[in-house]
C-alpha atoms as a PDB file:
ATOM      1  CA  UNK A   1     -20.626 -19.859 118.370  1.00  0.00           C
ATOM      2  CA  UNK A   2     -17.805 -19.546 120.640  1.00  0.00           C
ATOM      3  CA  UNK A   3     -15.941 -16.078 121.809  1.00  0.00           C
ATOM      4  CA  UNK A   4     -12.456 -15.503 123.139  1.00  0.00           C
ATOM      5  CA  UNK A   5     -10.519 -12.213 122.957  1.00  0.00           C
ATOM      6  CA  UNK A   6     -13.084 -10.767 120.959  1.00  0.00           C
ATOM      7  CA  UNK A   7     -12.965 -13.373 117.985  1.00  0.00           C
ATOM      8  CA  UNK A   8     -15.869 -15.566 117.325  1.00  0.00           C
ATOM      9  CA  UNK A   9     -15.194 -18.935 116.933  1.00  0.00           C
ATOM     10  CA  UNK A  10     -17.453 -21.605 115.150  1.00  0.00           C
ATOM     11  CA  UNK A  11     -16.829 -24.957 117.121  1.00  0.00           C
ATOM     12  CA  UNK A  12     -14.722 -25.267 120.379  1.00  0.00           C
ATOM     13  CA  UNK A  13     -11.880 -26.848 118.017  1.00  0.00           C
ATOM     14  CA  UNK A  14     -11.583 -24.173 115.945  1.00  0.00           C
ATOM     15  CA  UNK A  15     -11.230 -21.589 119.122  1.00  0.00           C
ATOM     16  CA  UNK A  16      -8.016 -24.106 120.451  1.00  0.00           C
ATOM     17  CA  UNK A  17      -6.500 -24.054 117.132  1.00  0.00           C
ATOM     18  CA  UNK A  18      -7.095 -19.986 116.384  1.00  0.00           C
ATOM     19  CA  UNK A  19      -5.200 -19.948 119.848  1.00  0.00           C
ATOM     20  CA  UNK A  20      -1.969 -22.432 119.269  1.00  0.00           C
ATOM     21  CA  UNK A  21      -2.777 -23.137 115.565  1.00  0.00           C
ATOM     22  CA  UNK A  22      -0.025 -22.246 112.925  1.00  0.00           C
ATOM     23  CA  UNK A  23       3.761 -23.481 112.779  1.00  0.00           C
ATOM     24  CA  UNK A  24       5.080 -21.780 115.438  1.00  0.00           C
ATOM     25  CA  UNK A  25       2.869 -21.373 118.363  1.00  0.00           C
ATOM     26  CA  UNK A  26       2.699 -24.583 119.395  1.00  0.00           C
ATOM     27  CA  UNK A  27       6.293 -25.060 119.351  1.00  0.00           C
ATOM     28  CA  UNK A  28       6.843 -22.022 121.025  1.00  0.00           C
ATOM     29  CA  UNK A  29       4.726 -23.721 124.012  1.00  0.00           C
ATOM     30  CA  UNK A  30       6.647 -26.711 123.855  1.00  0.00           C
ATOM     31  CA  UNK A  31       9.632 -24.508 124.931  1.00  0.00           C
ATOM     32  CA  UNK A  32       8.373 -22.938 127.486  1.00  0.00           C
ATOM     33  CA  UNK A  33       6.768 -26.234 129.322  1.00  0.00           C
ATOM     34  CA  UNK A  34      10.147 -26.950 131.054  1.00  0.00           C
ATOM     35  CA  UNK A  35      10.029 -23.114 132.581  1.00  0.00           C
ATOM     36  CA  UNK A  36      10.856 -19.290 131.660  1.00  0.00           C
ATOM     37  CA  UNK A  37      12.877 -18.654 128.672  1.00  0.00           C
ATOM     38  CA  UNK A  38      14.756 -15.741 127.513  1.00  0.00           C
ATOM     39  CA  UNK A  39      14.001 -14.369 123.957  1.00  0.00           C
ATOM     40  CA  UNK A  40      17.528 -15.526 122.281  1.00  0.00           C
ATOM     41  CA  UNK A  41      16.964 -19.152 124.176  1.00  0.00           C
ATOM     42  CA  UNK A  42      13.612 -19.569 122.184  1.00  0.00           C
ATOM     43  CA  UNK A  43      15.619 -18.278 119.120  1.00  0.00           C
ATOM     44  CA  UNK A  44      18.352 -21.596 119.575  1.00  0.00           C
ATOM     45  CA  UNK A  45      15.453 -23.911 119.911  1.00  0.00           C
ATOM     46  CA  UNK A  46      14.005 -22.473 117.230  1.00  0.00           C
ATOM     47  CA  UNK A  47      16.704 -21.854 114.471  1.00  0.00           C
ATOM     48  CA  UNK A  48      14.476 -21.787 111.280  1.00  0.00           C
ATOM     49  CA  UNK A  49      12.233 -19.435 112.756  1.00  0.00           C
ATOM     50  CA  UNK A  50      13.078 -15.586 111.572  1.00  0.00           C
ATOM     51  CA  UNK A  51      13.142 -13.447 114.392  1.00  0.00           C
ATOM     52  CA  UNK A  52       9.981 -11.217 112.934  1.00  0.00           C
ATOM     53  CA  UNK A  53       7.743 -14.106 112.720  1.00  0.00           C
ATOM     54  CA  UNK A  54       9.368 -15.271 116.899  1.00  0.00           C
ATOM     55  CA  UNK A  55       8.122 -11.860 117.893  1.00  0.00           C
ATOM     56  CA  UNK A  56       4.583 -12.139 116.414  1.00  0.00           C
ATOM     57  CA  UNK A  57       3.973 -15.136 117.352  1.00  0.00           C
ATOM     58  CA  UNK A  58       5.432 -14.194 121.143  1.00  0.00           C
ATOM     59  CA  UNK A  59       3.082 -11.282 120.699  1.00  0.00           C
ATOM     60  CA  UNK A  60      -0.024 -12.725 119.985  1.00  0.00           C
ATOM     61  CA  UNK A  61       0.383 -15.691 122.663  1.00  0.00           C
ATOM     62  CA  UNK A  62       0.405 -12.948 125.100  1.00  0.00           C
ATOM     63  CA  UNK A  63      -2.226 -10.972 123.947  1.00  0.00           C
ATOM     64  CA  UNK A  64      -4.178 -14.315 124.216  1.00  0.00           C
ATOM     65  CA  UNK A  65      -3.353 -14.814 127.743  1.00  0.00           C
ATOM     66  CA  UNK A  66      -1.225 -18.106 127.080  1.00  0.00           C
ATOM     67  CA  UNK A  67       2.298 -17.000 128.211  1.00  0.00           C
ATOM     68  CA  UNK A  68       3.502 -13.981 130.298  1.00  0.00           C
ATOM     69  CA  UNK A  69       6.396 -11.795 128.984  1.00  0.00           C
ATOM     70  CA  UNK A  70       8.824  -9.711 131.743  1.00  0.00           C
ATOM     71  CA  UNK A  71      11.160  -7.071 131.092  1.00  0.00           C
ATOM     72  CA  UNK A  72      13.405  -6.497 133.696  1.00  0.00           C
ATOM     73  CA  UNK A  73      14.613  -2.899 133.375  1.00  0.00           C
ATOM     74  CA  UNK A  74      16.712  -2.247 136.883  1.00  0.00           C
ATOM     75  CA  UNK A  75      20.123  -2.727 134.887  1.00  0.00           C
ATOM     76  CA  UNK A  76      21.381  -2.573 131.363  1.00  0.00           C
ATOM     77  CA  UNK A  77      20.991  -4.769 129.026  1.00  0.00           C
ATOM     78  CA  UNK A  78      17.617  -4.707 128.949  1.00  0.00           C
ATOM     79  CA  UNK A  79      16.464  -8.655 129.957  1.00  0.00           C
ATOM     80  CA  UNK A  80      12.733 -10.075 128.421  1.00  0.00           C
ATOM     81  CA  UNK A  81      11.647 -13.314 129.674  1.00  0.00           C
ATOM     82  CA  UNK A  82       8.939 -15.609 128.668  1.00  0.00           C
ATOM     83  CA  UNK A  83       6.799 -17.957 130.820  1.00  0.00           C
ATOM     84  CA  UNK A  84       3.042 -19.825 130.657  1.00  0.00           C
ATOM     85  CA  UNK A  85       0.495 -17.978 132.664  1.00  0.00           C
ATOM     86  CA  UNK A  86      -1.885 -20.761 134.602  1.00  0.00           C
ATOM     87  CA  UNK A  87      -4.215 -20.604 131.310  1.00  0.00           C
ATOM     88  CA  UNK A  88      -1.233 -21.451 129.549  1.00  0.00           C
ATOM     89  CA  UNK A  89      -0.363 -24.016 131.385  1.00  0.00           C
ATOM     90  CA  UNK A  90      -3.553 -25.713 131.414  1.00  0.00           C
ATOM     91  CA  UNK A  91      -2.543 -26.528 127.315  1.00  0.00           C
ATOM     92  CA  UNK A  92       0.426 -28.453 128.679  1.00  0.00           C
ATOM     93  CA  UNK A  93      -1.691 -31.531 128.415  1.00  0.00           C
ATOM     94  CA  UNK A  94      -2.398 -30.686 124.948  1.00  0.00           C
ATOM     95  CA  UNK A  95       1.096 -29.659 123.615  1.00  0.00           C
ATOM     96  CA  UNK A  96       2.564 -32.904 125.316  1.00  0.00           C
ATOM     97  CA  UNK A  97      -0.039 -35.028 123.429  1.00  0.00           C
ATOM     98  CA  UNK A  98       0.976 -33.249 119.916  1.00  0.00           C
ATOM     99  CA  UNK A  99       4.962 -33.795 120.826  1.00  0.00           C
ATOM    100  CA  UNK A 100       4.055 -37.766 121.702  1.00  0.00           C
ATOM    101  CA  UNK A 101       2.073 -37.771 118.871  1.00  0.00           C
ATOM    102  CA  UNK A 102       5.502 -36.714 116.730  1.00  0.00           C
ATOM    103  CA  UNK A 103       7.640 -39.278 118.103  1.00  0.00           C
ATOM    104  CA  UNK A 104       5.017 -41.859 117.387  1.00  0.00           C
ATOM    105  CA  UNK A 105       4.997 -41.029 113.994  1.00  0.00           C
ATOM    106  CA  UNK A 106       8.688 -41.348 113.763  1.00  0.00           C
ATOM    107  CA  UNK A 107       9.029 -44.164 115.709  1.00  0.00           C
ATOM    108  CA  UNK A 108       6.462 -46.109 113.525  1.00  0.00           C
ATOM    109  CA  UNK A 109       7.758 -44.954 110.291  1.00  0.00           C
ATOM    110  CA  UNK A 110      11.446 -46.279 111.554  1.00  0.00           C
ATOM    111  CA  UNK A 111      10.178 -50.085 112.209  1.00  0.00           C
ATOM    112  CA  UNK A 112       7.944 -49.950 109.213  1.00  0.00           C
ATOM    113  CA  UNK A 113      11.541 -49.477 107.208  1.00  0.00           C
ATOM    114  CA  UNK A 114      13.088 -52.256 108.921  1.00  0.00           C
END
């Protein structure tokens, strides 16, 4: 049995995929490989996503340690922006394998067609 963030996990597997699992974490990580991101510049990467589902998503990544949020109060409007912490940024491997892993598909699908 495996433990993170008080949740018990059965196999290491399941523990990375309760962590970025689901259709918007992961792509949510993608984002924020290049560097820090402001809320409404995840929301035009993201335009399917409704903005609920952004925020609890956002929400839960940080509760799990994977990316940092910062409000920046000194002057209206009020700013948020989003970052990985270092344990998020050891899935960088991990996300960049599942994006490769994409294009492949497409890539192989395309030549299979011609």
């Amino acid at each position: 049995m495996y433990k993170f963030k008080g949740k018990e996990y059965p196999c290491c597997a399941s523990l990375t995929m309760g962590v970025i699992g689901g259709k918007w974490k992961t792509v949510i990580l993608y984002h924020l490989i290049d560097g820090t991101l402001r809320y409404n510049e995840l929301r035009k990467e993201m335009p399917t996503v409704t903005e609920r589902t952004l925020s609890l998503q956002l929400k839960t990544l940080e509760e799990d340690g994977i990316i940092k949020r910062k409000v920046y109060t000194s002057k209206p409007p009020l700013k948020v922006e989003y970052s990985l912490t270092d344990l998020g940024k050891t899935l960088i491997p991990v996300i960049q394998s599942i994006a490769n892993w994409g294009v492949f598909v497409v890539e192989e699908k395309e030549e299979s067609i011609v």
